[in-house]
N, C-alpha and C. Protein backbone atom coordinates (compact mmCIF):
# COMPACT_ATOMS: atom_id res chain seq x y z
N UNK A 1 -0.14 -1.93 -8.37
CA UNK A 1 -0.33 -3.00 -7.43
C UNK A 1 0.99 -3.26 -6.73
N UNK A 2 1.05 -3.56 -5.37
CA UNK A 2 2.31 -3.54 -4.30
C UNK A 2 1.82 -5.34 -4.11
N UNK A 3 3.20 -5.79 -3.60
CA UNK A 3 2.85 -7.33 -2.78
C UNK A 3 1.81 -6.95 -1.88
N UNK A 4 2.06 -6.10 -0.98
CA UNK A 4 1.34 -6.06 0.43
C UNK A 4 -0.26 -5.67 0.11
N UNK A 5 -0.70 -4.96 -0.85
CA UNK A 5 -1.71 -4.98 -1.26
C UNK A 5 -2.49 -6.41 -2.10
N UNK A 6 -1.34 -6.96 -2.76
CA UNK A 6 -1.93 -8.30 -3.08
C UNK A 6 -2.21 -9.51 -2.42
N UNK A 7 -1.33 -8.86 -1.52
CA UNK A 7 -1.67 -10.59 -0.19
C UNK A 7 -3.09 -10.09 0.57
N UNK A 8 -3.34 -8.18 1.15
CA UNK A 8 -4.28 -8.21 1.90
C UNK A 8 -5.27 -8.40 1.15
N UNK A 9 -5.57 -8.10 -0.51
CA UNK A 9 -7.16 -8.35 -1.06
C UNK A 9 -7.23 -9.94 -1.10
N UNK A 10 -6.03 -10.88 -1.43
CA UNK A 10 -6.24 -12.12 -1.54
C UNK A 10 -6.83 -12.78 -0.21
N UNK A 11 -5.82 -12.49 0.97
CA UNK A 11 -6.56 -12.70 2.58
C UNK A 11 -7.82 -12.85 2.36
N UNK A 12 -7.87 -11.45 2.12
CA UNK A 12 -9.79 -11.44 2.36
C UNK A 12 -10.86 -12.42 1.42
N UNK A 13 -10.19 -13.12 0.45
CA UNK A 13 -11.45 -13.61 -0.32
C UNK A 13 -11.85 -15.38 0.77
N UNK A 14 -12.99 -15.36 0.43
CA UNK A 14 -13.86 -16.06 1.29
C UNK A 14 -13.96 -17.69 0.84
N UNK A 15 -13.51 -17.74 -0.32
CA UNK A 15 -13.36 -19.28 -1.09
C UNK A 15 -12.44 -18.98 -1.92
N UNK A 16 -11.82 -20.54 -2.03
CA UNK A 16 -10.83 -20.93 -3.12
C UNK A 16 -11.27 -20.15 -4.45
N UNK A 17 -12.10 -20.59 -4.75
CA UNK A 17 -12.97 -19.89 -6.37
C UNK A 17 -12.70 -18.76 -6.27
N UNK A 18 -13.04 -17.81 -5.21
CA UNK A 18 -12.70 -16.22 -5.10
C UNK A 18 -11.49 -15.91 -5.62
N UNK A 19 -10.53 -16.74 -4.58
CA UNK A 19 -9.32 -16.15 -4.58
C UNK A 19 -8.37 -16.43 -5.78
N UNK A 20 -8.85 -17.41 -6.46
CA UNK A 20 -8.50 -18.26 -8.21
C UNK A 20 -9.30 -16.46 -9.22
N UNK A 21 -10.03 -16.45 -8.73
CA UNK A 21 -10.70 -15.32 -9.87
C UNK A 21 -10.68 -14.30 -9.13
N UNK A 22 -9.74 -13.61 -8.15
CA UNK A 22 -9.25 -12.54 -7.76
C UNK A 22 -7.76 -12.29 -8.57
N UNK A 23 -6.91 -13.28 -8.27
CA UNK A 23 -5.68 -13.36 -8.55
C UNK A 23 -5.66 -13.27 -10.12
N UNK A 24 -6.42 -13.84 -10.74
CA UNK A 24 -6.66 -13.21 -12.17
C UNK A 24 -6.80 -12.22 -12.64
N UNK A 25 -7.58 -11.56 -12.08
CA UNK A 25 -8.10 -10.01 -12.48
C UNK A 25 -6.88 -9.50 -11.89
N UNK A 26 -6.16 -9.30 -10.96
CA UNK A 26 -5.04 -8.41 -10.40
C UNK A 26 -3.77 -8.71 -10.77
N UNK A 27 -3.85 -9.99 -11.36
CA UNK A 27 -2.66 -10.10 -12.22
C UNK A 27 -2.58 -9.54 -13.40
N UNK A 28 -3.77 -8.93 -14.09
CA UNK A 28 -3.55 -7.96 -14.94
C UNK A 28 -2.80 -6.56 -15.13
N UNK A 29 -2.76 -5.73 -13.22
CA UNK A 29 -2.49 -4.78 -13.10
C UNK A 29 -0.63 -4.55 -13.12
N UNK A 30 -0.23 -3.46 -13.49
CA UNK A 30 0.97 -3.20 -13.18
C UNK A 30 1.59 -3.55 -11.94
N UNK A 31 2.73 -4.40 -11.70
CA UNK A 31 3.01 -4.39 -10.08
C UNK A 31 4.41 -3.83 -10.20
N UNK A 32 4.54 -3.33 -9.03
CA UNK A 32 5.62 -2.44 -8.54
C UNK A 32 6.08 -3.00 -7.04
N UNK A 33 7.19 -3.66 -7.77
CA UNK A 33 8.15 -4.34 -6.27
C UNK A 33 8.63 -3.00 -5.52
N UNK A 34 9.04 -3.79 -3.93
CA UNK A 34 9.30 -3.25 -2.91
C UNK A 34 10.68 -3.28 -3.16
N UNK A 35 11.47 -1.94 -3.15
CA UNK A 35 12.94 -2.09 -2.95
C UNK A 35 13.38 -1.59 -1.69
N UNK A 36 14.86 -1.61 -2.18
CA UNK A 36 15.52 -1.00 -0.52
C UNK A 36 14.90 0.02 -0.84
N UNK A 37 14.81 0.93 -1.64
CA UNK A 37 14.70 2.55 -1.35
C UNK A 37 13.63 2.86 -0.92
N UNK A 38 12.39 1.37 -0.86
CA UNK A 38 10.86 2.25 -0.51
C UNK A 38 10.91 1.60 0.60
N UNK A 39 11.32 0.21 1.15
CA UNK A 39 11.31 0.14 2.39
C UNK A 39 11.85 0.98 3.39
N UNK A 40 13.16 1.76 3.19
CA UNK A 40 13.83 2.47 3.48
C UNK A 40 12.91 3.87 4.47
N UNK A 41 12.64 4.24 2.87
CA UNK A 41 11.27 5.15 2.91
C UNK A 41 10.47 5.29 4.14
N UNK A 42 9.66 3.72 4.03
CA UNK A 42 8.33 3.45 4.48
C UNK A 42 8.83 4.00 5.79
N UNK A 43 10.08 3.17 6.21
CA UNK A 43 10.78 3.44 7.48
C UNK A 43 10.75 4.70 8.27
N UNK A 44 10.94 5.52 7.65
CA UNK A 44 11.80 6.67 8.05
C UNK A 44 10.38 7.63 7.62
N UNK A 45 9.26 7.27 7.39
CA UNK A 45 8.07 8.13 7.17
C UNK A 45 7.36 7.68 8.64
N UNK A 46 7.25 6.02 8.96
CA UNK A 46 6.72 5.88 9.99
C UNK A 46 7.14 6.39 11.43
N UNK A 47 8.57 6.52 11.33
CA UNK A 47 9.61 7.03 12.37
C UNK A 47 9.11 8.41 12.62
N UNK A 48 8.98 9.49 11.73
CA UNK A 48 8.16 10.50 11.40
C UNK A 48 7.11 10.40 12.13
N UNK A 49 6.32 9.62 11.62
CA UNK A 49 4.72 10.47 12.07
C UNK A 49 5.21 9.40 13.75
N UNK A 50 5.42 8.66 14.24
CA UNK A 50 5.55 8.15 15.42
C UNK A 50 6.31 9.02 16.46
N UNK A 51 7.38 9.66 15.85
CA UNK A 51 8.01 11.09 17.09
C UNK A 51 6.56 11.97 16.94
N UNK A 52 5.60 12.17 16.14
CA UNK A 52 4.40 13.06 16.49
C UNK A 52 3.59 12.48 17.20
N UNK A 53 3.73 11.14 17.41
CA UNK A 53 2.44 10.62 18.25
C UNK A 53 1.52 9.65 17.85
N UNK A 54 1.96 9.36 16.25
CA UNK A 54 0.47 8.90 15.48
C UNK A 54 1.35 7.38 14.88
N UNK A 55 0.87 6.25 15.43
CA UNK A 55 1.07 5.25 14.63
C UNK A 55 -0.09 4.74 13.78
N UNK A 56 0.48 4.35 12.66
CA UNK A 56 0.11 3.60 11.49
C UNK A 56 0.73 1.98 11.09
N UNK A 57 -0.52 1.24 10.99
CA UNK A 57 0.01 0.18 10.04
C UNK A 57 1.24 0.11 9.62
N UNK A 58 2.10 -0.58 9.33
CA UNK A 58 3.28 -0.32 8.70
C UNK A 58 3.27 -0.52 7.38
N UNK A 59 2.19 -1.78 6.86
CA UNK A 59 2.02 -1.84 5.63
C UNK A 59 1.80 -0.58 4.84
N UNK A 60 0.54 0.33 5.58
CA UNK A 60 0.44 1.43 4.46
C UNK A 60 1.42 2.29 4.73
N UNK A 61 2.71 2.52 5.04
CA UNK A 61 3.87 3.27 5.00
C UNK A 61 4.62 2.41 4.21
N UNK A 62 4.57 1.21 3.55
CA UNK A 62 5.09 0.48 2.34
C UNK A 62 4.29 0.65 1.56
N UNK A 63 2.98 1.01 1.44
CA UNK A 63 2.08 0.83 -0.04
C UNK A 63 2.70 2.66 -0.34
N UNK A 64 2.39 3.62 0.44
CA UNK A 64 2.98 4.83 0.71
C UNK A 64 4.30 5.31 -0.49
N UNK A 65 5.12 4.71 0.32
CA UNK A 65 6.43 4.79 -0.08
C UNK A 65 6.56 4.19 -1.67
N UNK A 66 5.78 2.88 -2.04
CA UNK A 66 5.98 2.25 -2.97
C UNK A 66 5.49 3.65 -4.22
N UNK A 67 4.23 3.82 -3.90
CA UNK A 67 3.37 5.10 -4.77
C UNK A 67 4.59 5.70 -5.12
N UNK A 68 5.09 6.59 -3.99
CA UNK A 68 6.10 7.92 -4.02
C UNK A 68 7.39 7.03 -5.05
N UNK A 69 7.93 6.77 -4.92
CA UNK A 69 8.97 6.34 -5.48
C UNK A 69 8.22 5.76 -7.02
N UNK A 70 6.93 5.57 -7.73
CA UNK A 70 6.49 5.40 -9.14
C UNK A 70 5.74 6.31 -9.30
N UNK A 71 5.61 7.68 -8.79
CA UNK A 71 4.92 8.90 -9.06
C UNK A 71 3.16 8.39 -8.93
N UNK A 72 2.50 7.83 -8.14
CA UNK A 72 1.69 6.92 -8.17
C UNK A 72 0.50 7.62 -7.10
N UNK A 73 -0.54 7.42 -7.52
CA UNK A 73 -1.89 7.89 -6.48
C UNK A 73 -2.00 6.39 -6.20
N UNK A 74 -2.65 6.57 -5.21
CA UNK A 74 -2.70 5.62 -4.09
C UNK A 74 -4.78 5.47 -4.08
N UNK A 75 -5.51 4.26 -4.86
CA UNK A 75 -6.36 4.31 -4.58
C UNK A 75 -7.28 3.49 -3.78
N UNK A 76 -7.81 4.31 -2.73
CA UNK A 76 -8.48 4.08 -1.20
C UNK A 76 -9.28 4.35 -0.82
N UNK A 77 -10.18 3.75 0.21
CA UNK A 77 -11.19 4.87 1.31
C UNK A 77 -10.30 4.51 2.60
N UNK A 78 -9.26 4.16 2.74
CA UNK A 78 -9.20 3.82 4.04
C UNK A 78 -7.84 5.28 4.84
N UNK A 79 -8.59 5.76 5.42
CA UNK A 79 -8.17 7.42 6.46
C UNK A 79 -7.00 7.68 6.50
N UNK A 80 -6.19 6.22 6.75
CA UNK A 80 -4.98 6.13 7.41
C UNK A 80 -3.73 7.52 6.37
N UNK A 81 -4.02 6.33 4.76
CA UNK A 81 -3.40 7.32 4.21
C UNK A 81 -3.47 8.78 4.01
N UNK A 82 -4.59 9.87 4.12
CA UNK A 82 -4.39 10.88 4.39
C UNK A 82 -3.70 11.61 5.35
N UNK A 83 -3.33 10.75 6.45
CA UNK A 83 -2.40 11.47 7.17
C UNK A 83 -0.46 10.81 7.26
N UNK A 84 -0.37 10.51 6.03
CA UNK A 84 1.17 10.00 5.70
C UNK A 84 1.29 11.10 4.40
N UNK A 85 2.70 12.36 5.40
CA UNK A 85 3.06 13.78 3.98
C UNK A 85 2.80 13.13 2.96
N UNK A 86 3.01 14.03 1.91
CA UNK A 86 2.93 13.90 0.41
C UNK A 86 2.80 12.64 -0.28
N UNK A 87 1.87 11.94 -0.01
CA UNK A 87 0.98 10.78 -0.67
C UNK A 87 -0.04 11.21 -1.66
N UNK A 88 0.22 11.12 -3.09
CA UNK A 88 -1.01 11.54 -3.60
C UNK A 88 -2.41 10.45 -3.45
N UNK A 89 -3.45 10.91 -3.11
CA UNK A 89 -4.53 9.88 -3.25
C UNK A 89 -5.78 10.36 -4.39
N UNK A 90 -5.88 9.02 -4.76
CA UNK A 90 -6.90 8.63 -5.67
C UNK A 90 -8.18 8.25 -5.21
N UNK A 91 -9.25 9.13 -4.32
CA UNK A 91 -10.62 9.06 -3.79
C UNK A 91 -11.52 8.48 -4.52
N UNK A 92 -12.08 7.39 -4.71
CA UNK A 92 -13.07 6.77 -5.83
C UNK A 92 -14.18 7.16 -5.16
């Protein structure tokens, strides 16, 4: 679990109650802070794919970077990450 992943599932819940018994369950999971070295990262991956043409979110070039730097699959349906290099993903 990344911050930026915990603020966007929290965003989304629809009532107080949700978001009280979201934050529970995900406070169970391992979290893995953002340092210089993955912001750094995120940076200089988005810089990357943007001299090719292709912008991305910036968040998922921090959830990205965060993975890479804890040897970490990344689990998603959302496209974006298949096209950021060597991201392993976790397809449910």
């Amino acid at each position: 679990m990344t911050g930026v992943v915990l603020a966007e599932l929290l965003r989304g819940s629809r009532s107080q109650e949700e978001a009280v018994l979201l934050h529970a369950r995900l406070k169970s999971l391992e979290f893995a802070e953002t340092t210089y070295e993955a912001w750094a990262n995120a940076g200089r991956m988005a810089a990357e794919l943007r001299r090719q043409g292709l912008t991305l979110p910036l968040s998922d070039f921090i959830v990205a970077a965060v993975a890479q730097l804890h040897d970490c699959s990344i689990y998603t349906t959302d496209a974006h990450f298949s096209r950021i290099p060597h991201v392993k993903l976790h397809r449910p």
